[in-house]
PDB file of N, CA and C in Angstrom:
ATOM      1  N   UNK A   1      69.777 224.161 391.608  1.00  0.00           N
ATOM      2  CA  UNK A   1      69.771 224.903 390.374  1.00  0.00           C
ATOM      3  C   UNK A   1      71.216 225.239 389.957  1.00  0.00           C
ATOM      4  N   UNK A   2      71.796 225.420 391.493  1.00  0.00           N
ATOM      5  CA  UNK A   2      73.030 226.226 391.142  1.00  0.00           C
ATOM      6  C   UNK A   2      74.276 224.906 390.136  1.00  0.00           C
ATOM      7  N   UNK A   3      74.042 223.974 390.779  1.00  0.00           N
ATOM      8  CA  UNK A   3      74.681 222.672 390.644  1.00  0.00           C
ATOM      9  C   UNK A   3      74.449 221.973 389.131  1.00  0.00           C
ATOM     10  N   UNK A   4      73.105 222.408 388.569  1.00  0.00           N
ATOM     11  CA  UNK A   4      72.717 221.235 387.354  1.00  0.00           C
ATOM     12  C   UNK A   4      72.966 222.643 386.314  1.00  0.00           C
ATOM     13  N   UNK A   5      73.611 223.871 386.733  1.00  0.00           N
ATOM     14  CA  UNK A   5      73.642 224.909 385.392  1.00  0.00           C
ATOM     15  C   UNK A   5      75.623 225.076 385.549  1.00  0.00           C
ATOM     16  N   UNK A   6      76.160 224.758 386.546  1.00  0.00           N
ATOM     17  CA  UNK A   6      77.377 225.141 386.158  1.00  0.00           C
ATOM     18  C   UNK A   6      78.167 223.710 386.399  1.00  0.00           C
ATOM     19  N   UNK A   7      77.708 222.456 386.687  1.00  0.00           N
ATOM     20  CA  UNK A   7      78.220 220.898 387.159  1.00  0.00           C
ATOM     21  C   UNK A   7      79.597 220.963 387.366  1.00  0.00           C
ATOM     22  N   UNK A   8      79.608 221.056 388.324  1.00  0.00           N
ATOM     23  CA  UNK A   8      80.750 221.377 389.415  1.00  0.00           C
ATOM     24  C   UNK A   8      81.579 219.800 389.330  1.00  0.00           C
ATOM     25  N   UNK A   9      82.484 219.249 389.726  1.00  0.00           N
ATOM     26  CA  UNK A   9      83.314 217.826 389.041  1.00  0.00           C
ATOM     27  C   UNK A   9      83.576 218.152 390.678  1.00  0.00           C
ATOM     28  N   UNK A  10      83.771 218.510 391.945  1.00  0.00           N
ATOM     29  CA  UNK A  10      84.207 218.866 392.987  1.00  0.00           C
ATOM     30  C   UNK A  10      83.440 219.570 393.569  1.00  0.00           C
ATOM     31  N   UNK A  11      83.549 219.110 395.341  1.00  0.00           N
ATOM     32  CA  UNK A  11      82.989 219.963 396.290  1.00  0.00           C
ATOM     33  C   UNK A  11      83.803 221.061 396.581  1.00  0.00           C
ATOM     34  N   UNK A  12      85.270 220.437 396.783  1.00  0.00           N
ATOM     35  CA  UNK A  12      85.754 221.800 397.361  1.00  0.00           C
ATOM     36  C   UNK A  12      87.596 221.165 397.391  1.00  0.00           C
ATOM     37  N   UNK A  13      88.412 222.387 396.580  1.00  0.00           N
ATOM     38  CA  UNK A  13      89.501 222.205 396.308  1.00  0.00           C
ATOM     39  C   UNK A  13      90.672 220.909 396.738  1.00  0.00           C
ATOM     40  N   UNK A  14      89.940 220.314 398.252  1.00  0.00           N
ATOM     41  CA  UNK A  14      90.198 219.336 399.324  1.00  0.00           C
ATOM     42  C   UNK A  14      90.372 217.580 398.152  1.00  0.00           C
ATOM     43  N   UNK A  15      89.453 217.827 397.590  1.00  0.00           N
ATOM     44  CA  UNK A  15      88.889 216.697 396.793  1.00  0.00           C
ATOM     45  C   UNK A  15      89.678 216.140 395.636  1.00  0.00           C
ATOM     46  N   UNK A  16      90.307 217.101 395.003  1.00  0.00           N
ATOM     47  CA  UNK A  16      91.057 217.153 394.097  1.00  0.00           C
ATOM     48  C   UNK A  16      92.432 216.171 394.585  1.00  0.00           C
ATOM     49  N   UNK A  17      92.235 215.085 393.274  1.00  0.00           N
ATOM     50  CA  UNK A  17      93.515 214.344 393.668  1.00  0.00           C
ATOM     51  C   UNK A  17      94.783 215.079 393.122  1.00  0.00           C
ATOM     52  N   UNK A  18      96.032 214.157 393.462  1.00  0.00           N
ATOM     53  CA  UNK A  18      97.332 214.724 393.003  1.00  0.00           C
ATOM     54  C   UNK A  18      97.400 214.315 391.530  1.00  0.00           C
ATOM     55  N   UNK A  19      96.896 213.075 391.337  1.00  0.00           N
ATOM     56  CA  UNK A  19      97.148 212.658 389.440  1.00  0.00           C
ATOM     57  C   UNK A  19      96.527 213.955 389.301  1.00  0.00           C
ATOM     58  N   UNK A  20      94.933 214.154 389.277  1.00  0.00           N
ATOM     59  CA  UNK A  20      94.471 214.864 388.523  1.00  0.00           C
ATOM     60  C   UNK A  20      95.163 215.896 388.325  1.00  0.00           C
ATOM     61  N   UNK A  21      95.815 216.925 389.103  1.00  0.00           N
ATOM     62  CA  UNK A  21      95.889 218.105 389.577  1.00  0.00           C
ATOM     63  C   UNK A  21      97.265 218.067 388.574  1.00  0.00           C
ATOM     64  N   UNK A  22      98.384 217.015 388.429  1.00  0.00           N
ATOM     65  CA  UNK A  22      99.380 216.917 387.996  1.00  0.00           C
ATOM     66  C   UNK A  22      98.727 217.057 386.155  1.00  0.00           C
ATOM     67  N   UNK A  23      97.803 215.748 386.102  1.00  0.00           N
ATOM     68  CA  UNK A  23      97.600 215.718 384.501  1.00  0.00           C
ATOM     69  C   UNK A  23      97.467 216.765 384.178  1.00  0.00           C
ATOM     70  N   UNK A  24      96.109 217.645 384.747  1.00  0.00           N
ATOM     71  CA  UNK A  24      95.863 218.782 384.435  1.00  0.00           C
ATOM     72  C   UNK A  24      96.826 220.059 384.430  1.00  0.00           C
ATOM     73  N   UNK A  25      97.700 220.679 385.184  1.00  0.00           N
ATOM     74  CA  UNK A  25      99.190 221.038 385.084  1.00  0.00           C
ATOM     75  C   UNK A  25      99.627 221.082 384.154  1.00  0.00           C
ATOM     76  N   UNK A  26     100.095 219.918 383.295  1.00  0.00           N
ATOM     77  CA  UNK A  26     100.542 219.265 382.383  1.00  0.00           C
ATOM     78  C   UNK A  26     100.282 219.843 381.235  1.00  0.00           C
ATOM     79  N   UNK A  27      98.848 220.111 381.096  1.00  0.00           N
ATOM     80  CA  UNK A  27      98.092 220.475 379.847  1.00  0.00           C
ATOM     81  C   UNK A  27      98.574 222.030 379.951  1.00  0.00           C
ATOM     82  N   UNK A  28      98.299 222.749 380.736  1.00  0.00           N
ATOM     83  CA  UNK A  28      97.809 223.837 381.154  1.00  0.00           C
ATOM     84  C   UNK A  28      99.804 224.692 380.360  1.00  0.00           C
ATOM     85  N   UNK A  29     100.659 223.699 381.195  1.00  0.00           N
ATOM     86  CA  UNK A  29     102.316 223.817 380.610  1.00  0.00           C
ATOM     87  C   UNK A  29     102.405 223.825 379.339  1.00  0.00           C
ATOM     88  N   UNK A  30     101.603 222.878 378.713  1.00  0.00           N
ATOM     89  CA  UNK A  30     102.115 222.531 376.657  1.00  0.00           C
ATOM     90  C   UNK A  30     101.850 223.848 376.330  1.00  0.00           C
ATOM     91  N   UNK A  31     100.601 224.088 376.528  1.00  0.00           N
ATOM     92  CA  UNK A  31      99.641 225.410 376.513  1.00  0.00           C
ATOM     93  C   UNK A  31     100.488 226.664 376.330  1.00  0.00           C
ATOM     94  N   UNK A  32     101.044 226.835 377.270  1.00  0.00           N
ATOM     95  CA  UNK A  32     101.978 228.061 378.223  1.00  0.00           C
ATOM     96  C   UNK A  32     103.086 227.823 377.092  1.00  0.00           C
ATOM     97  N   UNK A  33     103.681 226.510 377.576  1.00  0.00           N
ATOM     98  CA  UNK A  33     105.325 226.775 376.589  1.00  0.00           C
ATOM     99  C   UNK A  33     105.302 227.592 374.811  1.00  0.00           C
ATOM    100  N   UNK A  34     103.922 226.831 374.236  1.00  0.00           N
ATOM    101  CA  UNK A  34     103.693 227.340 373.195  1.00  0.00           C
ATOM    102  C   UNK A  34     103.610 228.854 373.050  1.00  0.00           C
ATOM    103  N   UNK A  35     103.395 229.379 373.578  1.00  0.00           N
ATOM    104  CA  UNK A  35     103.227 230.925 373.594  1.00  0.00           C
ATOM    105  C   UNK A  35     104.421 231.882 373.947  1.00  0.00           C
ATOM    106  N   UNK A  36     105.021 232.850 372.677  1.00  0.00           N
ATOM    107  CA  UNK A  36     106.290 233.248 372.833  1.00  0.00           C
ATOM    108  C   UNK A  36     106.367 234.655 373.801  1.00  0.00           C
ATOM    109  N   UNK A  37     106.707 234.461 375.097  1.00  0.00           N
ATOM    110  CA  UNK A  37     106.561 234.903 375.985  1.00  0.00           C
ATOM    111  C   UNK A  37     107.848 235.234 376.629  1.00  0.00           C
ATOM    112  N   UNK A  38     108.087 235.951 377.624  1.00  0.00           N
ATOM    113  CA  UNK A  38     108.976 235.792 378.242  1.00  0.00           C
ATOM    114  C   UNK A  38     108.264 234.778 379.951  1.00  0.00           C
ATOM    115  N   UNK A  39     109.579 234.053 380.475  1.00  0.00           N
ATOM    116  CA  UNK A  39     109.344 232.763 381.473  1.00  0.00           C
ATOM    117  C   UNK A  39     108.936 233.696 382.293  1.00  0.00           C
ATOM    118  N   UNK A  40     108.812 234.820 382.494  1.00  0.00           N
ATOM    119  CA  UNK A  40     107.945 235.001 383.909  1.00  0.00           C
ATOM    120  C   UNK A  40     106.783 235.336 383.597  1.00  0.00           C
ATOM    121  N   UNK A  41     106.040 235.712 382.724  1.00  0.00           N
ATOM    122  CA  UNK A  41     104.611 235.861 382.428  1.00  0.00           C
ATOM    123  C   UNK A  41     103.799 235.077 381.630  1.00  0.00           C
ATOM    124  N   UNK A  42     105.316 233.755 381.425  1.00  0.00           N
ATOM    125  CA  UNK A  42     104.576 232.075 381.162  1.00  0.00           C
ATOM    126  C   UNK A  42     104.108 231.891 382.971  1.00  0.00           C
ATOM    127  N   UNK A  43     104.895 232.273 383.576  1.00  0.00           N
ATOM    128  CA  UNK A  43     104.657 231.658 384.699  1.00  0.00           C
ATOM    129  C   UNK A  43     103.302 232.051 385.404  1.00  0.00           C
ATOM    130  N   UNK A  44     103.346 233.289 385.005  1.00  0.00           N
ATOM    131  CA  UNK A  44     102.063 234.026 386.113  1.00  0.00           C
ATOM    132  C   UNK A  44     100.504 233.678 385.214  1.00  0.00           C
ATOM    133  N   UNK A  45     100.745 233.289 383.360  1.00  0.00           N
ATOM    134  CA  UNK A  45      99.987 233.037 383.013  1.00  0.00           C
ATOM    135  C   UNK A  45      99.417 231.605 382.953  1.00  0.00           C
ATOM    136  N   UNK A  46     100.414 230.536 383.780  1.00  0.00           N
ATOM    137  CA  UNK A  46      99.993 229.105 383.798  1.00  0.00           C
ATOM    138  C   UNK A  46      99.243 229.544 385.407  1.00  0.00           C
ATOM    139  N   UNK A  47      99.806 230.108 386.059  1.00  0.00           N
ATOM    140  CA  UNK A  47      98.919 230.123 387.339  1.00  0.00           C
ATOM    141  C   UNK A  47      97.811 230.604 387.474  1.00  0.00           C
ATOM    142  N   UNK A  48      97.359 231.386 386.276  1.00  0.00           N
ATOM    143  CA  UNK A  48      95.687 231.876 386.290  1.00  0.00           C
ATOM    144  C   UNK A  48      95.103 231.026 385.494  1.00  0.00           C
ATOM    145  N   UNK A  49      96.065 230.295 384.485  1.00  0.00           N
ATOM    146  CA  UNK A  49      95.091 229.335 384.157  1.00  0.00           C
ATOM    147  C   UNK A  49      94.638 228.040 384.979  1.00  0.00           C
ATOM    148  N   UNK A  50      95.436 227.659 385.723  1.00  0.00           N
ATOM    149  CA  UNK A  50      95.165 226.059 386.866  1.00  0.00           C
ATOM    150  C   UNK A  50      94.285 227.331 387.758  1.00  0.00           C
ATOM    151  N   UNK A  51      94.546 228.589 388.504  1.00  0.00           N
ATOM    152  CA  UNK A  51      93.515 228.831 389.469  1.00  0.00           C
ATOM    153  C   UNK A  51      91.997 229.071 389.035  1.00  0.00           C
ATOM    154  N   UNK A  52      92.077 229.311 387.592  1.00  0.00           N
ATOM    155  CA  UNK A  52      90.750 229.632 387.130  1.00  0.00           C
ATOM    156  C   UNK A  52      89.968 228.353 386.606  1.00  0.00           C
ATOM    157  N   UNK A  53      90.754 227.523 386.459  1.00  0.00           N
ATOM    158  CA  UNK A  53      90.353 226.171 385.479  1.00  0.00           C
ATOM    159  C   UNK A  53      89.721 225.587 386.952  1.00  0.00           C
ATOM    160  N   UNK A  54      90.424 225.327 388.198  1.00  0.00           N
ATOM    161  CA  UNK A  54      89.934 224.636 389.277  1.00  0.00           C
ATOM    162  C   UNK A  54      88.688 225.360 390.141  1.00  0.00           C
ATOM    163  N   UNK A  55      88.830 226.607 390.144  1.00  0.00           N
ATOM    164  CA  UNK A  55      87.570 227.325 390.291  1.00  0.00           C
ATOM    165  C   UNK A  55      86.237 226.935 389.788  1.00  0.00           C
ATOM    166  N   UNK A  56      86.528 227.237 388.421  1.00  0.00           N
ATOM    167  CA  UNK A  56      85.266 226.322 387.443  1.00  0.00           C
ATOM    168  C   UNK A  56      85.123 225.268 388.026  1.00  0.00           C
ATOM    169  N   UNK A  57      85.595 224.420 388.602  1.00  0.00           N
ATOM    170  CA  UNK A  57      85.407 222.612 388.552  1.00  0.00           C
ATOM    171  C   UNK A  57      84.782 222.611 390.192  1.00  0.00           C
ATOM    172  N   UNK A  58      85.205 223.472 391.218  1.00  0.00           N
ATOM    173  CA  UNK A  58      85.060 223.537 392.700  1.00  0.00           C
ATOM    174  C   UNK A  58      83.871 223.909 392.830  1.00  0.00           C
ATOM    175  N   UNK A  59      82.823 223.520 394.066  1.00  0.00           N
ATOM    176  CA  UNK A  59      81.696 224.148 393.637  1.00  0.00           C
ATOM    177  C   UNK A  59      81.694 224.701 395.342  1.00  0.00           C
ATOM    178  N   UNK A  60      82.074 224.780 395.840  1.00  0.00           N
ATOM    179  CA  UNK A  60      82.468 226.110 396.881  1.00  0.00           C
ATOM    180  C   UNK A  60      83.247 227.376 396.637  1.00  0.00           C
ATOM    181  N   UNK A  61      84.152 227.594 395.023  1.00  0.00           N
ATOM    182  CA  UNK A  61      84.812 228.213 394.469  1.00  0.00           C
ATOM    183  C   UNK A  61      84.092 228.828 393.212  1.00  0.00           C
ATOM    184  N   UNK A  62      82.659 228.448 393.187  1.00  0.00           N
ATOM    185  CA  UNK A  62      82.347 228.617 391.973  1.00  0.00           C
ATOM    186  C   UNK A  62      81.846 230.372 392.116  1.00  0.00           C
ATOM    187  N   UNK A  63      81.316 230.970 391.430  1.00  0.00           N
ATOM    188  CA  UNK A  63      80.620 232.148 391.460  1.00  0.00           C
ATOM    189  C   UNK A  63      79.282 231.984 391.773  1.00  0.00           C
ATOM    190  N   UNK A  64      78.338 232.360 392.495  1.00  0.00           N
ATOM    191  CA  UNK A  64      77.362 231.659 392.668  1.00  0.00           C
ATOM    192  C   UNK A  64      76.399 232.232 391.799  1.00  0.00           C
ATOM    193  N   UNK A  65      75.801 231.497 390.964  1.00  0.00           N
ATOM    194  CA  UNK A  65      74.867 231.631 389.693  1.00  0.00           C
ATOM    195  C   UNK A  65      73.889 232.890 389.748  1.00  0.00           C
ATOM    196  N   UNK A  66      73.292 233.022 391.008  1.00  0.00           N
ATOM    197  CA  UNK A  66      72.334 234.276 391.042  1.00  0.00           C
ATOM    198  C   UNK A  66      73.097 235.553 392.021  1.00  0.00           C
ATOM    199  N   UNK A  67      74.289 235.815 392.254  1.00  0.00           N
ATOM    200  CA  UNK A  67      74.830 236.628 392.156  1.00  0.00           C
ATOM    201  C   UNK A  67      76.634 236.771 392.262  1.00  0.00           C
ATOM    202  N   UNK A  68      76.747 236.847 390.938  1.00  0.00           N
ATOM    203  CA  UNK A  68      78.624 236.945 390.775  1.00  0.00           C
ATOM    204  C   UNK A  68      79.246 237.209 391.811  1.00  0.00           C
ATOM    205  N   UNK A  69      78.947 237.876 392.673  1.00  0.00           N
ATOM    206  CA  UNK A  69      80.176 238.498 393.582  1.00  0.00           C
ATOM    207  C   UNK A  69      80.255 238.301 394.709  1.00  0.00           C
ATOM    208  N   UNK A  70      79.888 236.712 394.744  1.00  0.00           N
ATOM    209  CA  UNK A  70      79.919 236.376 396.262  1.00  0.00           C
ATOM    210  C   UNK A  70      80.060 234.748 395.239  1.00  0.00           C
ATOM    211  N   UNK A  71      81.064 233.658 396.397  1.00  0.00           N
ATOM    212  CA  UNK A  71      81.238 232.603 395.864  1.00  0.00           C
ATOM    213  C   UNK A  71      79.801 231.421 396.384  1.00  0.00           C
ATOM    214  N   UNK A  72      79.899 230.066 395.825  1.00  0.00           N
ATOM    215  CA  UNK A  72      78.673 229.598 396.629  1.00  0.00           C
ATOM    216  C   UNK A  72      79.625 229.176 398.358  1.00  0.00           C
ATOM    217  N   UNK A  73      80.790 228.794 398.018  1.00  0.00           N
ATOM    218  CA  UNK A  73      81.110 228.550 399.690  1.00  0.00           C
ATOM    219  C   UNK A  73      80.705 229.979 400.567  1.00  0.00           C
ATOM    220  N   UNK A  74      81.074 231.095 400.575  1.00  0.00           N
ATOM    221  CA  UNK A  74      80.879 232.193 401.328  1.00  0.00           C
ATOM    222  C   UNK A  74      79.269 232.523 401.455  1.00  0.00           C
ATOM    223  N   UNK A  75      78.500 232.122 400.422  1.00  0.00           N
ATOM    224  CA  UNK A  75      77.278 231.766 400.388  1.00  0.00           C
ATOM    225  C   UNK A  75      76.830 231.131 401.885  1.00  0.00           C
ATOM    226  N   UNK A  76      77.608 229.599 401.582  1.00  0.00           N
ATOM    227  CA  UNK A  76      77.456 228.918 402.464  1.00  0.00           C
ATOM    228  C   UNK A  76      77.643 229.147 403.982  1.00  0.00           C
ATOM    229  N   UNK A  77      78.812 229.811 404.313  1.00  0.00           N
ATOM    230  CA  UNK A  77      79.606 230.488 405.275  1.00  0.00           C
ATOM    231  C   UNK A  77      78.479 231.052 406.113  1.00  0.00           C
ATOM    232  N   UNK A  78      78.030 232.140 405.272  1.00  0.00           N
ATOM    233  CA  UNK A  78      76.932 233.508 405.674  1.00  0.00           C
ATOM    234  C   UNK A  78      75.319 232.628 406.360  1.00  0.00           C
ATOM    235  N   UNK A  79      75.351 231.112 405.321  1.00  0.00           N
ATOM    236  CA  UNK A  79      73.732 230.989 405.486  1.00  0.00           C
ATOM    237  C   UNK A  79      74.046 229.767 407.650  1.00  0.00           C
ATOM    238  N   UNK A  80      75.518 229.533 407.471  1.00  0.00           N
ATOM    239  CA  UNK A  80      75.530 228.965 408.236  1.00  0.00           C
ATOM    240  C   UNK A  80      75.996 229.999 410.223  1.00  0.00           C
ATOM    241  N   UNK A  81      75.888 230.760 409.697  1.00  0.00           N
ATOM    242  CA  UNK A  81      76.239 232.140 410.914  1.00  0.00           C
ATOM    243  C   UNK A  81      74.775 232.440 411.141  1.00  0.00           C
ATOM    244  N   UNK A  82      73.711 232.202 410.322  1.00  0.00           N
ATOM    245  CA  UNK A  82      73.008 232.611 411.035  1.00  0.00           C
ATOM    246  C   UNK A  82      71.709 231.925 411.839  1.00  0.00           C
TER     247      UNK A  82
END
């Protein structure tokens, strides 16, 4: 359920190639430069955007659909301890 409502592009951050990770970067920079900012809160604001953008895409990183505040990996973690 959790998988066909939020389609995860990734299992888990591991997966992620370097092109991708670079293209995507890339975008995330045009983005950033455009915005009249000062360079250090371009900086801290390109890094929440790649950590939040790859979150979305990770599906051990994701939020887990029937309750926010636990991820599905830690999900996973918990169902495998016991």
């Amino acid at each position: 359920m959790h998988i066909t409502a939020m389609k995860p592009e990734y299992i888990n951050p591991v997966e992620i190639t370097t092109d991708t990770r670079k293209n995507d970067d890339g975008i995330f920079e045009k983005e950033v430069a455009a915005i009249d900012k000062p360079a250090e809160i371009k900086k801290k604001m390109l890094d929440g955007k790649i950590n939040t953008y790859f979150k979305e895409k990770t599906l051990t990183e994701q939020p887990f659909i029937k309750d926010g505040d636990t991820t599905v990996g830690k999900l996973l973690e918990k169902i495998k301890q016991k």
